[in-house]
Protein backbone atom coordinates (compact mmCIF):
# COMPACT_ATOMS: atom_id res chain seq x y z
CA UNK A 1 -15.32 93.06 -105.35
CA UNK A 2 -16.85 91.00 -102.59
CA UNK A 3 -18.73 87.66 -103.78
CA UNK A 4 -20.67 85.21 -101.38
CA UNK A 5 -22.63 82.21 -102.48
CA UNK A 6 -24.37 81.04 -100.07
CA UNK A 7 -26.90 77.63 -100.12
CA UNK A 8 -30.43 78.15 -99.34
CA UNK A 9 -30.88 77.62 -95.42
CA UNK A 10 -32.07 74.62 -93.81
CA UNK A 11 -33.15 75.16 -90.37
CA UNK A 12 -35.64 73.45 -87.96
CA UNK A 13 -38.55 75.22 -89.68
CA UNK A 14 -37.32 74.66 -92.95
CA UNK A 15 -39.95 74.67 -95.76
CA UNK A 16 -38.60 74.41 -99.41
CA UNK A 17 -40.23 77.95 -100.12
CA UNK A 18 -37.79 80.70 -101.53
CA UNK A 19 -41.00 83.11 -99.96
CA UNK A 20 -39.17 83.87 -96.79
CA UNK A 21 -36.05 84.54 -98.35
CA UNK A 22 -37.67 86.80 -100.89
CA UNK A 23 -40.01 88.63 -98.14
CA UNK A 24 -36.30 89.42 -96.14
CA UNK A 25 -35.13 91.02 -99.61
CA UNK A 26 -38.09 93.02 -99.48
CA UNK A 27 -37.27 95.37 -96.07
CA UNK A 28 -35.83 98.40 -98.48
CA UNK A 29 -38.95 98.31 -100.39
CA UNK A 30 -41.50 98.32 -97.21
CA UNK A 31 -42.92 102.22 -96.86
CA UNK A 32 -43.02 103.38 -100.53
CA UNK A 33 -45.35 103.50 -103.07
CA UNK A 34 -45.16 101.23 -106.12
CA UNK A 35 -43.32 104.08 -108.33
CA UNK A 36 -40.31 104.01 -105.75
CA UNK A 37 -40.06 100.33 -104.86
CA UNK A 38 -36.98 98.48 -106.06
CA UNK A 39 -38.24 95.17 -108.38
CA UNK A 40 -36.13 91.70 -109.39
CA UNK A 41 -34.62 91.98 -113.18
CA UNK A 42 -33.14 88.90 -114.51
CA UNK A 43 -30.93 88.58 -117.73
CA UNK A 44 -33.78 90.03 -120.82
CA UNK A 45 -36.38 91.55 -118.26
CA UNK A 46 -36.73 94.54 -115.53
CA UNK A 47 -39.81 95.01 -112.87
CA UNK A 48 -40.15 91.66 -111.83
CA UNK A 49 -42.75 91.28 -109.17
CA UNK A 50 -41.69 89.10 -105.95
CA UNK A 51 -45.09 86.36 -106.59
CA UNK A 52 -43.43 85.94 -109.68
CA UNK A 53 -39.96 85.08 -108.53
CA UNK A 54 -41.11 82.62 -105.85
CA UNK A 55 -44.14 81.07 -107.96
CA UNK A 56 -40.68 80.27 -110.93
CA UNK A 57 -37.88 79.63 -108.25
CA UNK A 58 -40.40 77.49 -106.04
CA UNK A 59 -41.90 75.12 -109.18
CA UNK A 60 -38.32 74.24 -110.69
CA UNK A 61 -37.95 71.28 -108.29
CA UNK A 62 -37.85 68.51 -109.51
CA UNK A 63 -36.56 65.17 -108.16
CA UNK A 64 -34.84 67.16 -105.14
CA UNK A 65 -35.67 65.79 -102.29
CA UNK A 66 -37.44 67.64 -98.94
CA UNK A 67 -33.89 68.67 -97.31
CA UNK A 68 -31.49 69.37 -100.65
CA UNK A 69 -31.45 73.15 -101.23
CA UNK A 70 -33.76 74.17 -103.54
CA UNK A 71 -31.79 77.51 -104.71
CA UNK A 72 -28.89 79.48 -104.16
CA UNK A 73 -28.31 83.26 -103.30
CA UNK A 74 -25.65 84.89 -104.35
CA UNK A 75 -24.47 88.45 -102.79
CA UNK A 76 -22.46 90.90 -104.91
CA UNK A 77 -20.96 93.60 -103.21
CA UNK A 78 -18.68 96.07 -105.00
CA UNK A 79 -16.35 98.21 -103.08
CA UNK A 80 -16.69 101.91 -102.05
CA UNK A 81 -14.08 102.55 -105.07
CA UNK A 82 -15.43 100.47 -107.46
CA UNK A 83 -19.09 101.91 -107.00
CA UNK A 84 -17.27 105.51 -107.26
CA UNK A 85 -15.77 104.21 -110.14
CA UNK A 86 -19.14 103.99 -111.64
CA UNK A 87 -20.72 106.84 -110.53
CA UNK A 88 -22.71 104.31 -108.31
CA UNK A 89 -25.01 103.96 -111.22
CA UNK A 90 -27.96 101.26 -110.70
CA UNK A 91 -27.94 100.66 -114.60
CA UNK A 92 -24.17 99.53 -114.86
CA UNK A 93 -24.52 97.39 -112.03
CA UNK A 94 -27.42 95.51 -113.65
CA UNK A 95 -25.58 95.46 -116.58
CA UNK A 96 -22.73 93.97 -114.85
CA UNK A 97 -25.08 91.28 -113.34
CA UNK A 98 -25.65 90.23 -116.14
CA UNK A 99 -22.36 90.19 -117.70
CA UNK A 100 -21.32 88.10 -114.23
CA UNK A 101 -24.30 85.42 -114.71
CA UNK A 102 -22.57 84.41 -117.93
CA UNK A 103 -19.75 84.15 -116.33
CA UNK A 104 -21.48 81.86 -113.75
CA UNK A 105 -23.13 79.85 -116.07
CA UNK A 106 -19.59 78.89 -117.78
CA UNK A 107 -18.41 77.83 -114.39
CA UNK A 108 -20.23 74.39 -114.41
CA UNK A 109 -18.47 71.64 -115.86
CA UNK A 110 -20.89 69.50 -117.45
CA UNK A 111 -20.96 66.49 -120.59
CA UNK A 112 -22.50 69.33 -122.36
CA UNK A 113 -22.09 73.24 -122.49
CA UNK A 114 -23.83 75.60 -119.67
CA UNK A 115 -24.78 79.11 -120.83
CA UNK A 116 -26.43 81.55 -118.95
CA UNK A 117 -29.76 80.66 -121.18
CA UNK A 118 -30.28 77.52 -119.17
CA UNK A 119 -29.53 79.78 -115.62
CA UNK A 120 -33.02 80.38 -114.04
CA UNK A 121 -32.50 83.32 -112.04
CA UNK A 122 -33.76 86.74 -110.05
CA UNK A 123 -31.77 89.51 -109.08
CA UNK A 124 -32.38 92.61 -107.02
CA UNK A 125 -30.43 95.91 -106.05
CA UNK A 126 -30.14 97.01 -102.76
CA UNK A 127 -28.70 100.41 -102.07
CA UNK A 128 -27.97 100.42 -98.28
CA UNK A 129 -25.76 98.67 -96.10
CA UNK A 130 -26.08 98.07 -91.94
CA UNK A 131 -22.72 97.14 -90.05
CA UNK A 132 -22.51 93.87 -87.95
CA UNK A 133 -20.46 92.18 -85.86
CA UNK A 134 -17.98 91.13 -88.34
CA UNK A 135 -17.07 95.31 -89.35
CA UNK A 136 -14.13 96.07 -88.18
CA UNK A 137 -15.34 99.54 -86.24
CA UNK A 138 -17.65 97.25 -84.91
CA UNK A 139 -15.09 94.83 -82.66
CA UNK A 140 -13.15 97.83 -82.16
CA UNK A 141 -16.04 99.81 -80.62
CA UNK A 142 -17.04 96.51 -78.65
CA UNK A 143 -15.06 97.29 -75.34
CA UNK A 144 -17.19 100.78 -75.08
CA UNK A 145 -20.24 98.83 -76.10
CA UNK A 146 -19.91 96.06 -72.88
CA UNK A 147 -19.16 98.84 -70.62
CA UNK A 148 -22.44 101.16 -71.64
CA UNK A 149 -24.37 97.94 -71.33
CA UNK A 150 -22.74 97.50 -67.91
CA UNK A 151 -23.88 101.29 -66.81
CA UNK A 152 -27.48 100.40 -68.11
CA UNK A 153 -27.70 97.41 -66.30
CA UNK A 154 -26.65 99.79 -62.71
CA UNK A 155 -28.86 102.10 -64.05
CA UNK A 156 -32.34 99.60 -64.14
CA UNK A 157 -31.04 98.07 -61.27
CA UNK A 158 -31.16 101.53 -58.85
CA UNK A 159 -34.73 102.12 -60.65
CA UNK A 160 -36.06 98.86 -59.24
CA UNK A 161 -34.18 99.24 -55.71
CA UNK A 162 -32.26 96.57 -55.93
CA UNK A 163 -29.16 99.18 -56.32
CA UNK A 164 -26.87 101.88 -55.40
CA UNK A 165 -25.34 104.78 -56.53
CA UNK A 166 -26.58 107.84 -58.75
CA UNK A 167 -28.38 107.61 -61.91
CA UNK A 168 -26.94 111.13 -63.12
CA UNK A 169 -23.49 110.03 -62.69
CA UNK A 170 -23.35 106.96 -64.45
CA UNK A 171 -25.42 108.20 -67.28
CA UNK A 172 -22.41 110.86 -67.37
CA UNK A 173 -20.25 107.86 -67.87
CA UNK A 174 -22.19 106.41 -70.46
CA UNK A 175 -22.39 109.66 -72.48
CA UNK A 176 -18.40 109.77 -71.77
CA UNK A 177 -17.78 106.35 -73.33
CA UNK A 178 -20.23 106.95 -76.03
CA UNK A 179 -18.27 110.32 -77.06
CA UNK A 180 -15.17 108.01 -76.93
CA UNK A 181 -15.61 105.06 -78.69
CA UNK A 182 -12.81 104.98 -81.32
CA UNK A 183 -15.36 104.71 -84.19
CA UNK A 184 -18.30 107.23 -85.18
CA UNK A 185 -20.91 108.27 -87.47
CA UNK A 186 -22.62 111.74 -88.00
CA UNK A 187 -21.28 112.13 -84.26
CA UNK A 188 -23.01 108.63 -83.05
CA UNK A 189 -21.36 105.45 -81.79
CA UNK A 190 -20.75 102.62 -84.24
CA UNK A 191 -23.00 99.61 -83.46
CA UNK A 192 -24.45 96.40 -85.33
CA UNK A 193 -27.40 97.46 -87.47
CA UNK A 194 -26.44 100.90 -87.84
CA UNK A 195 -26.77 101.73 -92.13
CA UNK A 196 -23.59 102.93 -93.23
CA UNK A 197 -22.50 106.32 -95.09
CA UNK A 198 -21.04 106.73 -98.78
CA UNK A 199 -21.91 104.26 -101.69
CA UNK A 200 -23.70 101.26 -100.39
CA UNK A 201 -25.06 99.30 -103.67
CA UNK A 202 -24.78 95.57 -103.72
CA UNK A 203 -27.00 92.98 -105.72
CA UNK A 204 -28.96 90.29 -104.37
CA UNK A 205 -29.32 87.27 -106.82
CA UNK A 206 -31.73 84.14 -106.13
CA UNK A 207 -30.64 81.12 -108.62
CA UNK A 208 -32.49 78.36 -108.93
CA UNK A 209 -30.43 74.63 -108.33
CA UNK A 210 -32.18 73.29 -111.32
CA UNK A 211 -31.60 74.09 -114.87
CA UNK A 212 -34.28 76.30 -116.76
CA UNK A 213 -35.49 73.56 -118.19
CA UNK A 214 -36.63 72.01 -114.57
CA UNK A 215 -34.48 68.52 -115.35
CA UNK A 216 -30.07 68.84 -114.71
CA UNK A 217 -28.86 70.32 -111.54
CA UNK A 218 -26.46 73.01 -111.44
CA UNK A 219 -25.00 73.11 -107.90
CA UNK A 220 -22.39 76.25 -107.35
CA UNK A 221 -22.05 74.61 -104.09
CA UNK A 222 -19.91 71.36 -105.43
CA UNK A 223 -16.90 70.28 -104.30
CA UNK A 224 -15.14 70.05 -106.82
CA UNK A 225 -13.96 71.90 -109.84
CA UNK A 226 -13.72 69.39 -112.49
CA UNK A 227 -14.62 65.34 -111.25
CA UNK A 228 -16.68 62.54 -113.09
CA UNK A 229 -19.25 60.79 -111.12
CA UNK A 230 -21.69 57.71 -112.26
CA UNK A 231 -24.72 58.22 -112.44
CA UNK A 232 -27.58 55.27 -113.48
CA UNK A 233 -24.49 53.63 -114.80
CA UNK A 234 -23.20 56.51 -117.18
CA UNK A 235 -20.31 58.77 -116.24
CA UNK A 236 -20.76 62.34 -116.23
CA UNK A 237 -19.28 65.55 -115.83
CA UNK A 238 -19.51 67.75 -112.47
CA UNK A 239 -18.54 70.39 -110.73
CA UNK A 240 -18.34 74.37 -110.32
CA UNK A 241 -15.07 76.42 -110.64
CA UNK A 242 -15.34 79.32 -107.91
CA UNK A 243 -11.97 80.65 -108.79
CA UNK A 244 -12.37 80.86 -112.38
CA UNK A 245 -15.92 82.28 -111.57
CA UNK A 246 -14.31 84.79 -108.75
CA UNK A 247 -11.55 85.84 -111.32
CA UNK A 248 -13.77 86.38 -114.40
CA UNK A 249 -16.33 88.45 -111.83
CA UNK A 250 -12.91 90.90 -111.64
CA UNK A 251 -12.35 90.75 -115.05
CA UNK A 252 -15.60 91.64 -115.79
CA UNK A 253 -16.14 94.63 -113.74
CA UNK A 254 -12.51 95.71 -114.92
CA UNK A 255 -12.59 95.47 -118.56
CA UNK A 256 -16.85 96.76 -118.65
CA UNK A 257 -15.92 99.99 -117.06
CA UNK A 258 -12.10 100.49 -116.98
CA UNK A 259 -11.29 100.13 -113.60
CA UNK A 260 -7.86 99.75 -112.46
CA UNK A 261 -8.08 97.20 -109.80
CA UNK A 262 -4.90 97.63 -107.06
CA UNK A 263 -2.87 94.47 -106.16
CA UNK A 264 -5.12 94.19 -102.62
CA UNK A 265 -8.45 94.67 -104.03
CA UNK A 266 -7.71 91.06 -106.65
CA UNK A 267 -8.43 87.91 -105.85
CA UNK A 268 -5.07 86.76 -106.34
CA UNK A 269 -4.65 88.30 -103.46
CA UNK A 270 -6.76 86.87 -101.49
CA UNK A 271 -5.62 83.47 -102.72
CA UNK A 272 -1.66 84.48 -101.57
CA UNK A 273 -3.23 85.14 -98.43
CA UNK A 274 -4.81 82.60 -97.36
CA UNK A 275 -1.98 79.78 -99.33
CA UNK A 276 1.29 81.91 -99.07
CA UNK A 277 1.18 84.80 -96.76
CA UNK A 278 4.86 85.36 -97.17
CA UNK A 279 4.74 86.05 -100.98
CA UNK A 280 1.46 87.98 -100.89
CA UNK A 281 3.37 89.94 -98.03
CA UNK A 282 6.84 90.10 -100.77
CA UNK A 283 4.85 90.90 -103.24
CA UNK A 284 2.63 93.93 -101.53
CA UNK A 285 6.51 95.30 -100.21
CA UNK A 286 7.51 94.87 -104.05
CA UNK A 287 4.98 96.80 -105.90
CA UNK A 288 5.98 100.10 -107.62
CA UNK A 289 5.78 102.73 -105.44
CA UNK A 290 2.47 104.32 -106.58
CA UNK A 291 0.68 101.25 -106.65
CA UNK A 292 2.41 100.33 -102.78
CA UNK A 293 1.29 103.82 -101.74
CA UNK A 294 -1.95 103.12 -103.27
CA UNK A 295 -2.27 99.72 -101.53
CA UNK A 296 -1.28 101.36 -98.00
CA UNK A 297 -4.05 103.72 -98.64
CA UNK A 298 -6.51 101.13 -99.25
CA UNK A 299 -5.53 99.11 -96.29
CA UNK A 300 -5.39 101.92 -94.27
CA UNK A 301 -9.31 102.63 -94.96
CA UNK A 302 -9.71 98.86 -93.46
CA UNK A 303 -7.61 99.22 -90.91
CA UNK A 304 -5.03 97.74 -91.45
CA UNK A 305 -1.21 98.88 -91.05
CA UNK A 306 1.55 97.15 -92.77
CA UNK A 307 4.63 97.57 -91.53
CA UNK A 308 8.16 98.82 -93.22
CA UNK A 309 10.09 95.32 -93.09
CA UNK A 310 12.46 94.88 -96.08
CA UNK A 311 11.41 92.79 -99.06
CA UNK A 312 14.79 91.11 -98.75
CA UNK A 313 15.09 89.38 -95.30
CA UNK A 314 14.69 86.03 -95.30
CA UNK A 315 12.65 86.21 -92.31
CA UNK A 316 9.72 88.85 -92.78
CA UNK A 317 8.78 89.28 -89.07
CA UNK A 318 6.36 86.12 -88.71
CA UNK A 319 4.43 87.58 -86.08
CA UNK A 320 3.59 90.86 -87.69
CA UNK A 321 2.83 89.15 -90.98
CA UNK A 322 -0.07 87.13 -89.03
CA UNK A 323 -1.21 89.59 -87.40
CA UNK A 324 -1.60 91.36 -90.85
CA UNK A 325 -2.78 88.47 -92.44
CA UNK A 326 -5.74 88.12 -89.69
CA UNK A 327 -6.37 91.76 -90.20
CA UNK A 328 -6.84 91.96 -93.93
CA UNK A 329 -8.52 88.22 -93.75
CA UNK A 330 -11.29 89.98 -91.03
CA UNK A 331 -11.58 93.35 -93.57
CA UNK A 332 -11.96 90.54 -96.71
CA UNK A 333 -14.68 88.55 -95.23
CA UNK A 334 -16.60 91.42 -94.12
CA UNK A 335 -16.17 93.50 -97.82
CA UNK A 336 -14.10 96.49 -96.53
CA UNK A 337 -11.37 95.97 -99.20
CA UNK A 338 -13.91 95.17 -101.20
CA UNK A 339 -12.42 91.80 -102.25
C-alpha cells in the first residue's frame, strides 16, 4: 500500500481554488456520458458532483491567509496484489476509504478528540495508471529513449538540408532500438505517459485544512507528532502522526479483507530501510523460507535482486546492500512494491 499526502500547490499563479485541482481529477471522466462517469463519494454519500466539492472545499476557509494551503490531497494506491486480493472491486476500495479516513482523523493530536465526523472531505476512484519518469522500466528504457531522440533529430535535420546521411537507414535504427529497449508493452516501448496493464485502481482524496465545522485546523502536513504550542496565551495540543496513520492504513486493508501482507510490502519495512538498512537487510535474509521466497518474488517484479550473503557475517557486503537499498527505495517511492 502506497500513501502520499501531498499539500495543496502554491505556484506563481496560485489562486486558493481547489477548481483546478478538481478539473485535473476529472481527465478519466472527459468522453463519456453521465451514466459512465466516475463521481466524488465521501464518508455517508456516493455521486458527488465536482461544483459541489469545490463550492464545500473552497468556502471552509476561514482565517487562512492568501498563501497557507487551503486543502490537502491525499493519493492511495494499493498494489497489483492487494487489488487482486480484492478482486479489484471499486466497492471495497470505497469501503476501505472510508475505513482509512477514520483512521486519519485519529491521527491529529488535539486538546480534544478528532473523529472522522469533523473531517470535511471528497474522494474519487481512478482506475488507470500512466508510467513516469520515476518507474523503474522507465530509467531503464531511458538510454534507448536519448538515442531514438538522437535519430529523430538526424532525421528533421536531412529533411530541412541542413544534413547528411539516409533517412531509411536511420529510421532502421530507430525501429532496432525501439524493438530493443529492455522494457515493453503489448510489443511497444515503455515511455512516460504510457497507461499501464493489469489492476490500476487508486483513490484520489481532497481534504479540507479546516475542520467541518469551518473554525480548528487540522494540518496532516505538521511537523510534529505530538508538541504543545501557545496560542492567544493558552497551550494547546498539535500535531499529526503519519506513522501511526501509515501503519493503521495496513492494518486496515489487512484485517477488512484478509490479506496477508509479506515482510517487503509493510511499512516497517520501509522504516528499516530508510533508519537501519542492515537489519531490514538481516531481517529479509532471516524470514522463513516461504515468506523469503515470497519476498524475492515480489522484489523481483520491481526489479530488484537481492543477493545470497549470509545472515551471519558481520559485514553484509555494504556496497550491495546500498545498492539494494536505492533500488527498493526508487520501486517504494514510485508504488511498485506497493508500499
Amino acid at each position: 500500500m502506497y500513501i502520499a499526502i501531498t499539500r495543496q500547490q502554491l505556484g506563481d499563479n496560485f489562486r486558493g481554488s481547489v477548481r483546478d485541482f478538481v478539473n485535473y481529477l476529472e481527465k478519466e471522466n472527459e468522453g463519456k456520458s453521465m451514466e459512465q462517469q466516475e463521481l466524488y463519494f465521501n464518508q455517508g454519500e456516493n455521486n458527488i458532483e465536482t461544483e459541489r466539492v469545490i463550492a464545500e472545499i473552497d468556502a471552509n476557509t476561514t482565517k487562512l491567509k492568501k498563501r497557507d494551503p487551503k486543502f490537502y490531497s491525499l493519493v492511495i494506491s494499493p498494489s497489483q496484489r492487494e487489488l487482486k486480493h480484492i478482486g479489484n472491486s471499486p466497492e471495497k476500495l470505497k469501503h476501505y476509504t472510508r475505513e482509512l479516513m477514520k483512521a486519519y482523523a485519529a491521527s491529529f493530536y488535539r486538546d480534544r478528540e478528532v473523529t472522522v465526523k469533523d473531517i470535511l472531505y471528497f474522494a474519487k476512484l481512478e482506475r488507470e495508471r500512466s508510467f513516469s519518469e520515476r518507474d523503474r522500466e522507465v530509467r531503464e528504457n531511458q538510454p534507448y529513449a536519448s538515442q531514438i531522440l538522437e535519430l529523430k533529430h538526424r532525421i528533421r535535420d536531412i529533411e530541412q538540408g541542413e544534413g547528411q546521411g539516409t533517412i531509411e537507414h536511420l529510421q532502421e535504427k530507430i525501429q532496432t532500438l525501439e524493438r530493443g529497449a529492455p522494457h515493453q508493452q503489448n510489443g511497444k516501448r515503455i515511455v512516460p505517459g504510457m497507461a499501464k496493464d493489469g489492476h490500476q485502481s487508486h483513490i484520489h482524496i481532497i481534504v479540507s485544512r479546516k475542520d467541518m465545522t469551518n473554525t480548528h485546523s487540522l494540518s496532516p502536513g505538521s511537523k510534529f507528532r505530538t508538541s504543545e504550542t501557545t496560542l492567544n496565551g493558552k497551550r494547546e495540543k498539535q500535531g499529526f502522526d503519519r506513522d501511526s496513520f501509515y501503519r493503521a492504513a495496513e492494518k486496515t486493508f489487512d484485517s477488512k479483507f484478509g490479506y496477508r501482507r509479506n515482510f517487503v510490502e509493510t511499512y516497517h519495512a520501509r522504516n528499516l530501510l530508510d533508519k537501519d538498512p542492515k537489519r531490514f537487510f538481516a531481517l529479509l535474509l532471516g524470514l522463513p523460507t516461504h515468506e523469503k521466497q515470497a519476498a524475492r518474488q515480489l522484489l523481483f517484479k520491481a526489479g530488484i535482486k537481492v543477493p545470497t550473503i549470509p545472515v551471519n557475517k558481520v559485514q553484509l557486503a555494504y556496497k550491495a546492500l546500498m545498492q539494494l537499498r536505492k533500488g527498493i527505495g526508487k520501486a517504494m517511492e514510485s508504488g511498485s512494491i506497493g508500499i
